[in-house]
N, C-alpha and C. Protein backbone atom coordinates (compact mmCIF):
# COMPACT_ATOMS: atom_id res chain seq x y z
N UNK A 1 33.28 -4.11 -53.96
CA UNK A 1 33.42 -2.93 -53.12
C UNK A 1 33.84 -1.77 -54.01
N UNK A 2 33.20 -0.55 -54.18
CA UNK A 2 33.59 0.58 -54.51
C UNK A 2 35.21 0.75 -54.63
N UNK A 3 35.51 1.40 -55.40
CA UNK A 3 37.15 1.85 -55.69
C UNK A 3 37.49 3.02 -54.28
N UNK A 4 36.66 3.80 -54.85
CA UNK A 4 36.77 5.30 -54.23
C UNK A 4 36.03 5.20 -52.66
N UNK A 5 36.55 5.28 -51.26
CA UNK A 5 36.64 4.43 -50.39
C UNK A 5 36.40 5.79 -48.82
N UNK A 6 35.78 5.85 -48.48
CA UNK A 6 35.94 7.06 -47.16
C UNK A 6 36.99 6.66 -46.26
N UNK A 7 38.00 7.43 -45.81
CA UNK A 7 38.65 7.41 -45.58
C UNK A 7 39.12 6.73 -44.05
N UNK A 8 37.93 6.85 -43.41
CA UNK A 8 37.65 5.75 -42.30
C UNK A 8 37.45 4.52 -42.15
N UNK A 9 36.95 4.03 -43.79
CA UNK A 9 36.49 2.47 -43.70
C UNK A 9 38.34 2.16 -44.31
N UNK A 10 38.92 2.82 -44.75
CA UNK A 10 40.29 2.42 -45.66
C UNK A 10 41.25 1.91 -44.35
N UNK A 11 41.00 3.26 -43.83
CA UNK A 11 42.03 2.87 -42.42
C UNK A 11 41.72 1.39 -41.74
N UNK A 12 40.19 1.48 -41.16
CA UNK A 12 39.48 -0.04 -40.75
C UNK A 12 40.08 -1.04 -41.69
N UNK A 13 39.98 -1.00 -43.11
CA UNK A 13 40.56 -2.20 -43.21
C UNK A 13 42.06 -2.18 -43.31
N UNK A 14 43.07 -1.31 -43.37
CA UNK A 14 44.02 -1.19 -43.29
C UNK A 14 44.90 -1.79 -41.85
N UNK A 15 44.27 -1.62 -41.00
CA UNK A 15 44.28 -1.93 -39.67
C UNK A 15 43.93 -3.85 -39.62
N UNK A 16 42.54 -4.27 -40.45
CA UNK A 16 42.32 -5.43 -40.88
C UNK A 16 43.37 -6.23 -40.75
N UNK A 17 43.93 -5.65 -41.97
CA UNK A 17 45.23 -6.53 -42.51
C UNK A 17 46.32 -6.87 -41.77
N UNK A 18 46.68 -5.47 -41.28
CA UNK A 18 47.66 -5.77 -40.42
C UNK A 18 47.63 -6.87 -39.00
N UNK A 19 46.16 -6.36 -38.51
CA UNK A 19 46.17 -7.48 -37.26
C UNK A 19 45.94 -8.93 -38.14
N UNK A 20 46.14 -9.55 -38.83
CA UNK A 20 45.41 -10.37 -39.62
C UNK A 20 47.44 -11.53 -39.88
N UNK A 21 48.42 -10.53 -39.36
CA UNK A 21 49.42 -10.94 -39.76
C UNK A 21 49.87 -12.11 -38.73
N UNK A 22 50.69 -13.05 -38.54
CA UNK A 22 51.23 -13.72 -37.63
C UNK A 22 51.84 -13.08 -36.66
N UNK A 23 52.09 -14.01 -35.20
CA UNK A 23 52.66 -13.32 -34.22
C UNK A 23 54.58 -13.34 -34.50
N UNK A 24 55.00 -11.99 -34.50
CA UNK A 24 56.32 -12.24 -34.82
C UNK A 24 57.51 -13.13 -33.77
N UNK A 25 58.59 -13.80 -34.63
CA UNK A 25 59.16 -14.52 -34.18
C UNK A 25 59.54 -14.46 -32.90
N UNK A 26 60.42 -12.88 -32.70
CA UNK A 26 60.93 -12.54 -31.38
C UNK A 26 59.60 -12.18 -30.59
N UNK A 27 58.72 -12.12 -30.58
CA UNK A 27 57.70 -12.85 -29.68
C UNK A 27 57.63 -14.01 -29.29
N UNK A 28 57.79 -15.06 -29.91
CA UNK A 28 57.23 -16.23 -29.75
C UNK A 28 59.04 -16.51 -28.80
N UNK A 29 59.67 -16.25 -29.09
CA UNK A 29 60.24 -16.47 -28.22
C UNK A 29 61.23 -16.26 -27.15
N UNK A 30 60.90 -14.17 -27.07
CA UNK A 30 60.67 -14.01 -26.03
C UNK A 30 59.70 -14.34 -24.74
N UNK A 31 58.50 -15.18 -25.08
CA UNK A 31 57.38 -15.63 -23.86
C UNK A 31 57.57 -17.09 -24.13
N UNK A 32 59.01 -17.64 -24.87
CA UNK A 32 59.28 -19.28 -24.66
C UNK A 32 58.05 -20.05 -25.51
N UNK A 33 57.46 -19.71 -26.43
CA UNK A 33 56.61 -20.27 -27.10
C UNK A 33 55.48 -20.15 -26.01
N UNK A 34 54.95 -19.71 -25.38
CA UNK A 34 53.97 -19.41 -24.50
C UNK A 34 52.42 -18.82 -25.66
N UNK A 35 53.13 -18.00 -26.31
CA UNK A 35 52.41 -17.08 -27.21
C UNK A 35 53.02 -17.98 -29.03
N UNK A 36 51.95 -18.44 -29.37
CA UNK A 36 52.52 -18.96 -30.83
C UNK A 36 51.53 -18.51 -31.69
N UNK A 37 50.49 -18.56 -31.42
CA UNK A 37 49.38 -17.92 -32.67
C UNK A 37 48.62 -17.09 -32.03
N UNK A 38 47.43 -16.51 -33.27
CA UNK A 38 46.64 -16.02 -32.53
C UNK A 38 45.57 -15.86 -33.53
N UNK A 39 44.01 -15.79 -33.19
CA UNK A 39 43.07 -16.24 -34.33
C UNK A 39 43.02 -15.76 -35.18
N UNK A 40 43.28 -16.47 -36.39
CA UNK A 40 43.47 -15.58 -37.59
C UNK A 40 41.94 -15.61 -38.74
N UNK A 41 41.63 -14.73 -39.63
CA UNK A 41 40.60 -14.63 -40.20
C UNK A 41 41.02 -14.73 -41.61
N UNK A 42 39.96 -15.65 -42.07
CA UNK A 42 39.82 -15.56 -43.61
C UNK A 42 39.02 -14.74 -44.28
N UNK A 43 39.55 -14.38 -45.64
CA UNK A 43 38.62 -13.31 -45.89
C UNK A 43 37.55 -13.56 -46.70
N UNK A 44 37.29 -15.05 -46.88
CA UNK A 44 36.53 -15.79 -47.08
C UNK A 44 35.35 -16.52 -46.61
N UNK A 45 36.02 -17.31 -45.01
CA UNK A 45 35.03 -17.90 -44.40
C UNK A 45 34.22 -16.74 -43.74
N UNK A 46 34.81 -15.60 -43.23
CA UNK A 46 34.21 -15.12 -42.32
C UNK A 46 34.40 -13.51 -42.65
N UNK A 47 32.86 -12.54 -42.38
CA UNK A 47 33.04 -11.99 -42.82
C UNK A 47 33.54 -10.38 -41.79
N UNK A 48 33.93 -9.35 -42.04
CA UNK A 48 34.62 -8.64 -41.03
C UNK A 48 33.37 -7.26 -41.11
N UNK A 49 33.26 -6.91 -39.01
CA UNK A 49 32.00 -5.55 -38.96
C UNK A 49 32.24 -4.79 -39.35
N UNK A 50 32.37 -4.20 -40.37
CA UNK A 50 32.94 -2.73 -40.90
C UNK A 50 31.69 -1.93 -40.52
């Protein structure tokens, strides 16, 4: 991927990453473990619509 990046696809993947993180603790149990994961992506197997 190019270095030098438009500034819309940076954000997109910036945004990537972040949803890409685990669900935080005081989530999981504020909803009593109701909520424990959520699908996470590799940046490997699968590839993301930019």
């Amino acid at each position: 991927m190019a270095h030098f990046k438009p500034l819309g696809k940076k954000l997109r993947l910036a945004a990537a990453v972040r949803s890409n993180e685990q669900v935080p603790i005081w989530v999981i149990s504020k909803t009593l473990g109701k909520v424990r994961r959520k699908p996470r992506r590799n940046w490997r197997r699968s590839r993301m619509q930019l």
